[in-house]
C-alpha atoms as a PDB file:
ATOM      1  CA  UNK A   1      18.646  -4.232  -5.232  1.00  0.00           C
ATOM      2  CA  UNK A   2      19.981  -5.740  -2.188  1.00  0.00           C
ATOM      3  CA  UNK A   3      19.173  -8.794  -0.847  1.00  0.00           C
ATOM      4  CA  UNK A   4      17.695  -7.476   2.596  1.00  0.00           C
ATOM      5  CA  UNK A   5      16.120  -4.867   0.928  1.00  0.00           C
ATOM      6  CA  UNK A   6      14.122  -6.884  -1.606  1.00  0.00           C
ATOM      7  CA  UNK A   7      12.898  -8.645   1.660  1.00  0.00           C
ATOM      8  CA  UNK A   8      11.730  -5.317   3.131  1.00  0.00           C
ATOM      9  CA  UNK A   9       9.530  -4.429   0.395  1.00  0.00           C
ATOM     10  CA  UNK A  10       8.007  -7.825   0.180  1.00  0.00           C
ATOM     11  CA  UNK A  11       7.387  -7.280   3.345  1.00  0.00           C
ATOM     12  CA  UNK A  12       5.717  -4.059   3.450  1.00  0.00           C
ATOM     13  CA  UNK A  13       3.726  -5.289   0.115  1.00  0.00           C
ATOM     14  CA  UNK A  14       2.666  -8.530   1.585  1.00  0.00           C
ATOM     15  CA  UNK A  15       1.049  -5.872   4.592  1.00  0.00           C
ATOM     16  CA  UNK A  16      -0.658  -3.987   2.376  1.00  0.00           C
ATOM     17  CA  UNK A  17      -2.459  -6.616   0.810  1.00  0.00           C
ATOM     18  CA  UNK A  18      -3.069  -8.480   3.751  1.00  0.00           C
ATOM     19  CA  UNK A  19      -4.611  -5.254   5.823  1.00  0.00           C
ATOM     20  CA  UNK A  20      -6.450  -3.646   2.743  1.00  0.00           C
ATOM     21  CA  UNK A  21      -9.223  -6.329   2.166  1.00  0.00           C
ATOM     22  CA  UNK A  22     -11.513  -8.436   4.380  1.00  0.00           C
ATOM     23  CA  UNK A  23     -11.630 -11.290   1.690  1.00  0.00           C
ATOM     24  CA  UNK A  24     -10.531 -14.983   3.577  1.00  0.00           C
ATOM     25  CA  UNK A  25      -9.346 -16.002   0.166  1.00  0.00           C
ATOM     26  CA  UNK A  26      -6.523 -13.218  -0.249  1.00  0.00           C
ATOM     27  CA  UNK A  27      -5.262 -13.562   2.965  1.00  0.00           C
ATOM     28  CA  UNK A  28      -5.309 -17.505   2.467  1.00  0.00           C
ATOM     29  CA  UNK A  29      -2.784 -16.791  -0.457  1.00  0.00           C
ATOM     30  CA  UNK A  30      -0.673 -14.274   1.238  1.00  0.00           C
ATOM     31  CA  UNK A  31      -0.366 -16.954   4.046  1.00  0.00           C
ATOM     32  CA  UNK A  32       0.747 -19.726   1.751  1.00  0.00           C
ATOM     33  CA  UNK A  33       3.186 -17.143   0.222  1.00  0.00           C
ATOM     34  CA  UNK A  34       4.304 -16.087   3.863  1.00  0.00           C
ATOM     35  CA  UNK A  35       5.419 -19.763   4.635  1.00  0.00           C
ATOM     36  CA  UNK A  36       6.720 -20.722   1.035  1.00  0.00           C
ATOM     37  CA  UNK A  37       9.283 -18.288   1.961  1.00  0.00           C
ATOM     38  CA  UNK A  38       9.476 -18.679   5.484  1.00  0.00           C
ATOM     39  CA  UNK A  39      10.190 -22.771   4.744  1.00  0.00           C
ATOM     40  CA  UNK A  40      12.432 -22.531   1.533  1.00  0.00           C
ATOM     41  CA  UNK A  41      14.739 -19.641   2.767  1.00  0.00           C
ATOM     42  CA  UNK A  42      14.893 -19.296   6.715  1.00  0.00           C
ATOM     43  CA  UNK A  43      18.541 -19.428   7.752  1.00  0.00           C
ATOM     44  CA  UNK A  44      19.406 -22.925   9.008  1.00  0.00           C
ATOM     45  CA  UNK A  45      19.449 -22.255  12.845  1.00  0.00           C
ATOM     46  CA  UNK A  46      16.295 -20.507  13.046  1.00  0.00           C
ATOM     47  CA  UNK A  47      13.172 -22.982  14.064  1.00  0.00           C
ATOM     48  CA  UNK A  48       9.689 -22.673  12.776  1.00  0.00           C
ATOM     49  CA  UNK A  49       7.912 -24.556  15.176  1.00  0.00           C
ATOM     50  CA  UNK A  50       7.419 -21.708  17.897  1.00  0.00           C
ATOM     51  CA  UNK A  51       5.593 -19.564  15.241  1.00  0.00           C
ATOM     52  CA  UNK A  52       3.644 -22.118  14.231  1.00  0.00           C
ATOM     53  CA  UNK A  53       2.349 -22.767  17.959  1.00  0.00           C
ATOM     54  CA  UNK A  54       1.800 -19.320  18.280  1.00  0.00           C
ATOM     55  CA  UNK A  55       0.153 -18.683  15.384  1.00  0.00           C
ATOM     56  CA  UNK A  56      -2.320 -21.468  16.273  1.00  0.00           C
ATOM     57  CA  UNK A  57      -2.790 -19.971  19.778  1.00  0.00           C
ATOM     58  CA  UNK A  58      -3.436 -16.493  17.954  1.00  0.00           C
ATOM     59  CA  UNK A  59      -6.624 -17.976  15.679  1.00  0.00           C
ATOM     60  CA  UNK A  60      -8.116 -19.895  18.129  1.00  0.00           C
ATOM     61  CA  UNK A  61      -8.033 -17.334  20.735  1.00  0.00           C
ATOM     62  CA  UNK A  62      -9.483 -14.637  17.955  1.00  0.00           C
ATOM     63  CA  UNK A  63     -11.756 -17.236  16.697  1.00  0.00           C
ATOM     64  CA  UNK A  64     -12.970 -17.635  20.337  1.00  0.00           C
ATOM     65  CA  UNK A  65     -13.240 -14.321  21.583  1.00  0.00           C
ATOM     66  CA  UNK A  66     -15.023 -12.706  18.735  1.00  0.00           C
ATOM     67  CA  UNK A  67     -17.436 -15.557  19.046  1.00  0.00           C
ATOM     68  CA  UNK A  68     -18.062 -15.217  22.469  1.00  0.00           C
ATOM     69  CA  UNK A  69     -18.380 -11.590  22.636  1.00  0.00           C
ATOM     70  CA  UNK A  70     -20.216 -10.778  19.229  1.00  0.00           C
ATOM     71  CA  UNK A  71     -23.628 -11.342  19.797  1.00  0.00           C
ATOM     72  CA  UNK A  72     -24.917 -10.906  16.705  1.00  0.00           C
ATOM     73  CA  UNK A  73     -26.081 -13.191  13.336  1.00  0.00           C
ATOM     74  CA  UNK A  74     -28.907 -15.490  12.603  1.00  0.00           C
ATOM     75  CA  UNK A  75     -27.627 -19.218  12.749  1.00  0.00           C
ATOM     76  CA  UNK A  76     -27.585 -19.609  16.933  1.00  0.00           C
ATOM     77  CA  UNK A  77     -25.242 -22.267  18.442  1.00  0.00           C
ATOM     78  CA  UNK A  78     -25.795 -21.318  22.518  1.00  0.00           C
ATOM     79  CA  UNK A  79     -27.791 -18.990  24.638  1.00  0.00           C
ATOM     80  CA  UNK A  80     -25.124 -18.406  27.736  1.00  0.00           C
ATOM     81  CA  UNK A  81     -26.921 -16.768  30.586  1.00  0.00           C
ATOM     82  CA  UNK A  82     -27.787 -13.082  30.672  1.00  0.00           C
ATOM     83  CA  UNK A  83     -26.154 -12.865  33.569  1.00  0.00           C
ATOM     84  CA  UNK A  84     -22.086 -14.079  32.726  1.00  0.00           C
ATOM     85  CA  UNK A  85     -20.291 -10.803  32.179  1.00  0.00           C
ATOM     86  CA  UNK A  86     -19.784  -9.892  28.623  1.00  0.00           C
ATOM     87  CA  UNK A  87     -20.525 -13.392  27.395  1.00  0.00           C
ATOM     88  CA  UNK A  88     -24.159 -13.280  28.301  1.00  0.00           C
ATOM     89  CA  UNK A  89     -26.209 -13.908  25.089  1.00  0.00           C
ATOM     90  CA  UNK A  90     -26.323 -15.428  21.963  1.00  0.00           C
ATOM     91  CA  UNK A  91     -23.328 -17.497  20.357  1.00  0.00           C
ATOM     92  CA  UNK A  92     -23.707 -17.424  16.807  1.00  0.00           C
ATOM     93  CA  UNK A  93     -22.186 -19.178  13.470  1.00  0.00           C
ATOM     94  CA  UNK A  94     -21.484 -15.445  12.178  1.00  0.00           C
ATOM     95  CA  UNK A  95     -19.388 -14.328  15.416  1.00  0.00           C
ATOM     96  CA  UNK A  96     -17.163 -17.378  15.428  1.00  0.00           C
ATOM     97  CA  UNK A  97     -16.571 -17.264  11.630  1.00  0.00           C
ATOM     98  CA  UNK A  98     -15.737 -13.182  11.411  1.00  0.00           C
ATOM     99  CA  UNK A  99     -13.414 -14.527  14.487  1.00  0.00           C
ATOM    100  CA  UNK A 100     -11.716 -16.627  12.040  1.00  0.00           C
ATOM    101  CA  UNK A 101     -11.474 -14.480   9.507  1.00  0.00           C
ATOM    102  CA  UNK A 102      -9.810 -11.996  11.874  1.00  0.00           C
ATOM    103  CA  UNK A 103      -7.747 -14.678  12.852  1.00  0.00           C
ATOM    104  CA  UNK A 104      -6.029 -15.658   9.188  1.00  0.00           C
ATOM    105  CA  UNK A 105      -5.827 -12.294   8.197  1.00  0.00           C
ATOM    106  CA  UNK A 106      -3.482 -11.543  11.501  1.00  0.00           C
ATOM    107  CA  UNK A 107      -1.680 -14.791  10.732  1.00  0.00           C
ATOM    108  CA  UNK A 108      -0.939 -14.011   7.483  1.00  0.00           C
ATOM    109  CA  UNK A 109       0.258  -9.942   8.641  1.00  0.00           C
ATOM    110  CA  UNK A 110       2.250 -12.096  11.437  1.00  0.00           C
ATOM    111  CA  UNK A 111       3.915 -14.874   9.035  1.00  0.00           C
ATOM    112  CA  UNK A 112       4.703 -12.046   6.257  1.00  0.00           C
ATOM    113  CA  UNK A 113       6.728  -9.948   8.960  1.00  0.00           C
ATOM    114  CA  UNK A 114       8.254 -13.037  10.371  1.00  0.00           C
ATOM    115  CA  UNK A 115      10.258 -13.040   6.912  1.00  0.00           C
ATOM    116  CA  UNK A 116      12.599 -10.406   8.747  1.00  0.00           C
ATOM    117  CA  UNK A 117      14.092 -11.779  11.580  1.00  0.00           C
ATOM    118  CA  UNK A 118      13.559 -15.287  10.029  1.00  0.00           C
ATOM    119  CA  UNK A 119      14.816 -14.760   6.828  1.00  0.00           C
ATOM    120  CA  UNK A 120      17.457 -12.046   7.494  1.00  0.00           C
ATOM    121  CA  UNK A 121      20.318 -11.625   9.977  1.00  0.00           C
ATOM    122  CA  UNK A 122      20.030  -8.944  12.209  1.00  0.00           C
ATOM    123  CA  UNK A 123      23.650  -7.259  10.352  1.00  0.00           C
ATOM    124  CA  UNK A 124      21.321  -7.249   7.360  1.00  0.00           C
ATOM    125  CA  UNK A 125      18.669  -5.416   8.677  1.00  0.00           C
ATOM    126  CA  UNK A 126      20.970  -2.796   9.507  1.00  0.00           C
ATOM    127  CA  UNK A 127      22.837  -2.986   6.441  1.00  0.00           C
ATOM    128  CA  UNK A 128      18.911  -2.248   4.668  1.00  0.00           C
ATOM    129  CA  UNK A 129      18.283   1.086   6.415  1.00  0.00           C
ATOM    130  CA  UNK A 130      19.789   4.611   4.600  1.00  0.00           C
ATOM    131  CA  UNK A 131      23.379   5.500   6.130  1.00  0.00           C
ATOM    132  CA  UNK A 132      22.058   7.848   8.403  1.00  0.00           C
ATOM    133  CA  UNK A 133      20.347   5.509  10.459  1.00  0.00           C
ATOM    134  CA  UNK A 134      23.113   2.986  10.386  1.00  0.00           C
ATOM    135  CA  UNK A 135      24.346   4.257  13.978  1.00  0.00           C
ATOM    136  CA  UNK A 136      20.726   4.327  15.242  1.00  0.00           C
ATOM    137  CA  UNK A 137      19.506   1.039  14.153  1.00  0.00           C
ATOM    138  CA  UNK A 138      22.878  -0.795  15.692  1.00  0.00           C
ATOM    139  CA  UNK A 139      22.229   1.065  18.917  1.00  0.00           C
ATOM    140  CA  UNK A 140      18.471  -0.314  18.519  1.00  0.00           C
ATOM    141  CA  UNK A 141      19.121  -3.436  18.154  1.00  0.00           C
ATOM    142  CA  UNK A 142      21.932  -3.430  20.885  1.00  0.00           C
ATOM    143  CA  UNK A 143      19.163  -2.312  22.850  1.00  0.00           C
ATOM    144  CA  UNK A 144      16.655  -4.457  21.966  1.00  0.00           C
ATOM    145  CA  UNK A 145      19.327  -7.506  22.521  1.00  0.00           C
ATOM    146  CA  UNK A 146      19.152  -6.966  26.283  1.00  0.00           C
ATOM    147  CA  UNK A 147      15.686  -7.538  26.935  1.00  0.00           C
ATOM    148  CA  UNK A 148      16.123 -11.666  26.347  1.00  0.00           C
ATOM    149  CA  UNK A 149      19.422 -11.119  28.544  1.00  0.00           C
ATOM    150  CA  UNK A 150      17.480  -9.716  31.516  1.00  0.00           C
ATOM    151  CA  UNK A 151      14.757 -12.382  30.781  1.00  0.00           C
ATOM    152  CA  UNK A 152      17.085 -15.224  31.500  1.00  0.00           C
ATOM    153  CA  UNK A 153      18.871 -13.124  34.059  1.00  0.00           C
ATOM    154  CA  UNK A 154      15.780 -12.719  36.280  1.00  0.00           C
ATOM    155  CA  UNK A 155      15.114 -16.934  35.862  1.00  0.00           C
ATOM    156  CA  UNK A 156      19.052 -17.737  36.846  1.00  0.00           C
ATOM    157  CA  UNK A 157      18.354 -14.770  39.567  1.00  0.00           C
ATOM    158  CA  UNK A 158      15.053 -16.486  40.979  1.00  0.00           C
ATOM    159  CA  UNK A 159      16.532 -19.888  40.846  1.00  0.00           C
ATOM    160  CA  UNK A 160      19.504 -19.301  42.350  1.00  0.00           C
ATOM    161  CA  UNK A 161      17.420 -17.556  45.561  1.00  0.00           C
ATOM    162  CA  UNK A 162      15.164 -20.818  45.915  1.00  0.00           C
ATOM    163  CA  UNK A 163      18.570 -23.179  46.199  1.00  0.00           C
ATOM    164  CA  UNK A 164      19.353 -20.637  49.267  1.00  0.00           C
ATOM    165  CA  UNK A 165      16.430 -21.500  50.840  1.00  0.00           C
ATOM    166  CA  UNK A 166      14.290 -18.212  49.648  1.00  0.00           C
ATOM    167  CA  UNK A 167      11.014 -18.381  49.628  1.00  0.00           C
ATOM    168  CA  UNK A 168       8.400 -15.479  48.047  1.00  0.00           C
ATOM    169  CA  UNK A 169       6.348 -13.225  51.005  1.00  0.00           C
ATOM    170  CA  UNK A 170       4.888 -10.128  49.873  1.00  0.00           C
ATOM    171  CA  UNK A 171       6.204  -6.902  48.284  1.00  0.00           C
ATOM    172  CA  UNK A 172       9.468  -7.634  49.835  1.00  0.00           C
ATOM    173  CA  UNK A 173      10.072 -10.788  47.320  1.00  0.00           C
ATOM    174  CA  UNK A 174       9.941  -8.194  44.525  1.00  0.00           C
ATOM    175  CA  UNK A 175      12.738  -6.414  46.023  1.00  0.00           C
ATOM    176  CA  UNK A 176      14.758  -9.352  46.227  1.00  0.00           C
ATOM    177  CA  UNK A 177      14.685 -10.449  42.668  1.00  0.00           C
ATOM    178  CA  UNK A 178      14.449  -6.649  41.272  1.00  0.00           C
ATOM    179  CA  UNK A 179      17.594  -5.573  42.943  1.00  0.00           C
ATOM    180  CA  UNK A 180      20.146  -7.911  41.494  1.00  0.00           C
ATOM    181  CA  UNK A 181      18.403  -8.167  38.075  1.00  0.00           C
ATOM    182  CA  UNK A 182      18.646  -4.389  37.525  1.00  0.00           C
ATOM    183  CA  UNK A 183      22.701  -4.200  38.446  1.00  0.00           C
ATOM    184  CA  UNK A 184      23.331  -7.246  36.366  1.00  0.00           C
ATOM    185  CA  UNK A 185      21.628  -4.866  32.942  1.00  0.00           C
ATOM    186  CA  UNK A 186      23.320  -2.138  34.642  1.00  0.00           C
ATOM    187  CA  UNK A 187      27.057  -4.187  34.355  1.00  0.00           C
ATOM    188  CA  UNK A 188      25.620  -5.633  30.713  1.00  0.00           C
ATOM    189  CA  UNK A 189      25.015  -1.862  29.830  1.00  0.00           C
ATOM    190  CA  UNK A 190      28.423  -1.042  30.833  1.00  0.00           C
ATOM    191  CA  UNK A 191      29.920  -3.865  29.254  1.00  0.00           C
ATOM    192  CA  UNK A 192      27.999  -3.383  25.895  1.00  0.00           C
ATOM    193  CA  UNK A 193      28.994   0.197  26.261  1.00  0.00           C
ATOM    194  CA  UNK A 194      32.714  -0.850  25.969  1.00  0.00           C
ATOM    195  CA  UNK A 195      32.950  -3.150  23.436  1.00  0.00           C
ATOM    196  CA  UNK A 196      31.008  -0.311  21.256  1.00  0.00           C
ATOM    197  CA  UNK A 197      33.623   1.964  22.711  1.00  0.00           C
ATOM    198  CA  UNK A 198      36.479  -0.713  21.394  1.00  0.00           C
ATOM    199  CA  UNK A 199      35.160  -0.967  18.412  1.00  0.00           C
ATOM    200  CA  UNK A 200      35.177   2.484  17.649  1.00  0.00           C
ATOM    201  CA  UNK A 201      31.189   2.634  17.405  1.00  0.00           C
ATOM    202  CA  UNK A 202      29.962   6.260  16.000  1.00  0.00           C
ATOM    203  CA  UNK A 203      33.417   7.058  15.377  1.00  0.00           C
ATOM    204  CA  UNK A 204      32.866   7.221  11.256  1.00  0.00           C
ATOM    205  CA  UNK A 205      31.192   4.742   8.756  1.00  0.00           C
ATOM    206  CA  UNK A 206      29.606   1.255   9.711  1.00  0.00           C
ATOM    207  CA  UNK A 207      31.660  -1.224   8.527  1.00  0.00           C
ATOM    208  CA  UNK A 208      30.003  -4.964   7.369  1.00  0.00           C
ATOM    209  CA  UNK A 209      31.038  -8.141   8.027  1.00  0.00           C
ATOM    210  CA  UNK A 210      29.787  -9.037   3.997  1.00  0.00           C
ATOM    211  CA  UNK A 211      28.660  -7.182   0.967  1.00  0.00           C
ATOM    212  CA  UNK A 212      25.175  -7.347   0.359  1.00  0.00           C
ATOM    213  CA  UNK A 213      25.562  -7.947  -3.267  1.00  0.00           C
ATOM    214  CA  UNK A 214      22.966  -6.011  -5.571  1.00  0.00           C
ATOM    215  CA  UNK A 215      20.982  -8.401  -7.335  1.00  0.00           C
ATOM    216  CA  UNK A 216      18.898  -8.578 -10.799  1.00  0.00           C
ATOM    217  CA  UNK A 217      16.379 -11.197  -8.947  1.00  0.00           C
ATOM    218  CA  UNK A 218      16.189  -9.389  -5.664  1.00  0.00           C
ATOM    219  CA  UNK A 219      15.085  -6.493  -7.589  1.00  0.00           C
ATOM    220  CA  UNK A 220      12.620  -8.587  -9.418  1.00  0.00           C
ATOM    221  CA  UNK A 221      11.047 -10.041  -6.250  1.00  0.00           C
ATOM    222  CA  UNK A 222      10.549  -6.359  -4.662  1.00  0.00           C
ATOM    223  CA  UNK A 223       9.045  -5.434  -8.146  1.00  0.00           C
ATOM    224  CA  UNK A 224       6.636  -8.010  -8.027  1.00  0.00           C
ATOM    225  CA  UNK A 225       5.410  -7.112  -4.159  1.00  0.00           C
ATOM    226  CA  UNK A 226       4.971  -3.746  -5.508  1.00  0.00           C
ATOM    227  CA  UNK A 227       3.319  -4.401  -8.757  1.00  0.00           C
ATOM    228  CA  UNK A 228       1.160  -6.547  -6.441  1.00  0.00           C
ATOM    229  CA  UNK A 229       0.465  -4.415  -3.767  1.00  0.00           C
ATOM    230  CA  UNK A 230       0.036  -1.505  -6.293  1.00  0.00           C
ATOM    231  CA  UNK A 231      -3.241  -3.765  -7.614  1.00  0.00           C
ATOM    232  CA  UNK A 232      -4.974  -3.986  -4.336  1.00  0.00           C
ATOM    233  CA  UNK A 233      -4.577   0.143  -4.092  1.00  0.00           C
ATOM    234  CA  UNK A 234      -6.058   0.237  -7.404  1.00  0.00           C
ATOM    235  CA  UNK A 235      -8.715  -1.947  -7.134  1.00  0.00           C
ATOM    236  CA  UNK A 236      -9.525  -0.917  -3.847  1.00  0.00           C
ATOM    237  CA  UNK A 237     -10.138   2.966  -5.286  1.00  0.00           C
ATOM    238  CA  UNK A 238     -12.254   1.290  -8.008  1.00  0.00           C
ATOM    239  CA  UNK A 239     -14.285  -0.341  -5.759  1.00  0.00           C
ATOM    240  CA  UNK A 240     -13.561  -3.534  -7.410  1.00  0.00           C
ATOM    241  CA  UNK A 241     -11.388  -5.028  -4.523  1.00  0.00           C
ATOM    242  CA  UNK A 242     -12.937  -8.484  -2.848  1.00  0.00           C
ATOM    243  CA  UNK A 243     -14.643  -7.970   0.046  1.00  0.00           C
ATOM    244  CA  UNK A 244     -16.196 -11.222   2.343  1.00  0.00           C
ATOM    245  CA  UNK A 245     -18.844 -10.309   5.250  1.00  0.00           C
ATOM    246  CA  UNK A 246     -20.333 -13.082   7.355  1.00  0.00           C
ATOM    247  CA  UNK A 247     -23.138 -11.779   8.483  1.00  0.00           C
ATOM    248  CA  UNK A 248     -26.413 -12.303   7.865  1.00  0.00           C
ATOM    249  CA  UNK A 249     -25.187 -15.722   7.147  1.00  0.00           C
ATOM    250  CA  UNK A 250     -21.882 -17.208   6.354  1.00  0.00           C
ATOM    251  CA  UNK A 251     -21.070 -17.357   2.598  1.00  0.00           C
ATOM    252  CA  UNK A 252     -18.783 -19.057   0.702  1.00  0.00           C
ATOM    253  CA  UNK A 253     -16.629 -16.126  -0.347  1.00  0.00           C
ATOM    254  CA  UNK A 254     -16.505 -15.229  -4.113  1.00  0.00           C
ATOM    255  CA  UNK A 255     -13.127 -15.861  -5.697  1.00  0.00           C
ATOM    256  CA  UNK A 256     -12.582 -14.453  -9.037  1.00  0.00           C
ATOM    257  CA  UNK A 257     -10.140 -13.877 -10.964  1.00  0.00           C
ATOM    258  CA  UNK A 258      -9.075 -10.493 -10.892  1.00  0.00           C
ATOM    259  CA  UNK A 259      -9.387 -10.337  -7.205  1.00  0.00           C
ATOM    260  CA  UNK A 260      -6.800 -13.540  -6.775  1.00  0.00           C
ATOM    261  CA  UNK A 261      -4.227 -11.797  -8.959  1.00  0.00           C
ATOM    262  CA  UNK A 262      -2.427  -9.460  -6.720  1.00  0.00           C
ATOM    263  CA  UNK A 263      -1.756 -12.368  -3.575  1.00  0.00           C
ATOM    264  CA  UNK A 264      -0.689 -14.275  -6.808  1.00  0.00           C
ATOM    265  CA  UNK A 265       2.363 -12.711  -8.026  1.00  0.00           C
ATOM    266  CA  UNK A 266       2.686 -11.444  -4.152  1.00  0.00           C
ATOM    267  CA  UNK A 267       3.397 -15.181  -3.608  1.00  0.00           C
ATOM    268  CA  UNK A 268       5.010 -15.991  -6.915  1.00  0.00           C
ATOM    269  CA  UNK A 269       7.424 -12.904  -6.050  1.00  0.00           C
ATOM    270  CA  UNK A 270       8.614 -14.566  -2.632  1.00  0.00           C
ATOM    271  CA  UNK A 271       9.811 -17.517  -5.060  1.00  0.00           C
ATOM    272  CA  UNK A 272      12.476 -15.111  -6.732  1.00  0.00           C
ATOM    273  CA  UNK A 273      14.300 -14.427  -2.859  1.00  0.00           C
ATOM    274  CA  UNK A 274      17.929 -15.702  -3.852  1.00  0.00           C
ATOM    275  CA  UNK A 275      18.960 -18.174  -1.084  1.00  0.00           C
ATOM    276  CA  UNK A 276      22.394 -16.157   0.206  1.00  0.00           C
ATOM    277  CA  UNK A 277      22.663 -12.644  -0.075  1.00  0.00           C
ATOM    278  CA  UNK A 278      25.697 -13.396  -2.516  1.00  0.00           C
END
């Protein structure tokens, strides 16, 4: 198995796993496997620290809404007035701890799909998908590649009408800033268009800049997401899966064996990712 493709089923595994239980502990794991990866096989010019700020943003701000807004439990904190909208009530232990757990498990879904634009070049992902999407997923991400483009085009646009003296004023400002923005991803579009055009784009079979190489360990590392994520199914029909609840009180929740053994070879599997796709 490929290289990129190995990364996609990890991927997909990791998920499962991660969206089929409520337990803090499993998602814990998943998360550690998430960055093991993430840290030991990014490429080189792609920078962590963004996701990491954002990730932090994303748990506090679940922690803290679902303990503002869930009124429910039996260890109070605060009593906010009845008459703040929404918030008026009861802040609990329970709220702000089923906030957190909300919080890691979407951390851990968000770090585990990271792994493909961190991980993986863009070529690759295109490279992964069946040859009949080849054309589809290039004009995708083509696509996609202009939203950053108009991004920085409306700030250069906006910045270059306050040296001339312009100043916002109503619905007109919108117009001022809208109009240029739109005919420079019009002339983008055009240009993009071109190049594609150039480079003979739909004309026959995609051609790649590398081989992705088949690979004995890649194939071993999408195994082991599978074999993992193949567990939690299991278990989960069996009723057997781990399962953590805060309410009536928080718990500590209860790790056993059996239930840490899927997120285990999830995480030992992301160990196996060769470091090139050569």
């Amino acid at each position: 198995m490929t290289r990129p493709a190995a990364v996609g089923v990890w991927v997909l595994a990791g998920l499962v796993i991660t969206l089929s239980t409520s337990d803090p502990v499993t998602h814990a794991v998943v998360l550690a496997g998430a960055w093991v990866l993430l840290t030991l096989r990014r490429t080189s010019e792609r920078r962590l620290r963004p996701l990491v700020l954002a990730l932090a943003l994303l748990l506090l701000a679940t922690a803290a809404i679902n303990g503002l807004l869930d009124h429910t439990g039996a260890t109070v904190i605060a009593t906010v007035p009845s008459w703040v909208p929404l918030m008026g009530g009861i802040l609990t232990a329970e709220g702000f701890a089923e906030g957190a757990s909300i919080g890691l498990a979407l951390l851990a879904a968000v770090s585990v799909a990271a792994a493909l634009s961190l991980v993986l070049e863009p070529t690759d992902l295109v490279d992964a998908l069946p040859r009949p999407l080849h054309h589809t997923g290039a004009a995708i991400g083509a696509a996609l590649n202009l939203v950053p483009a108009t991004v920085n085009s409306f700030l250069a646009v906006r910045d270059a009408q306050r040296l001339r003296g312009w100043r916002p004023k109503g619905a007109r400002a919108i117009a001022d800033l809208a109009v240029p923005v739109v005919l420079g991803a019009i002339d983008r579009s055009v240009q993009l268009a071109e190049s594609m055009d150039a480079r003979a784009f739909g004309s026959g079979q995609r051609t790649a800049m590398r081989a992705s190489h088949r690979s004995a360990t890649s194939a071993t590392m999408a195994l082991g997401a599978l074999i993992a994520a193949a567990l939690v199914v299991v278990s989960r029909i069996h009723g057997s899966q781990a399962t953590w609840y805060p309410y009536p009180t928080p718990s500590i929740p209860d790790v056993s064996v059996l239930a840490l053994v899927p997120p285990l070879v999830f995480l030992a599997s992301g160990l196996l990712l060769p470091a090139t796709s050569d």
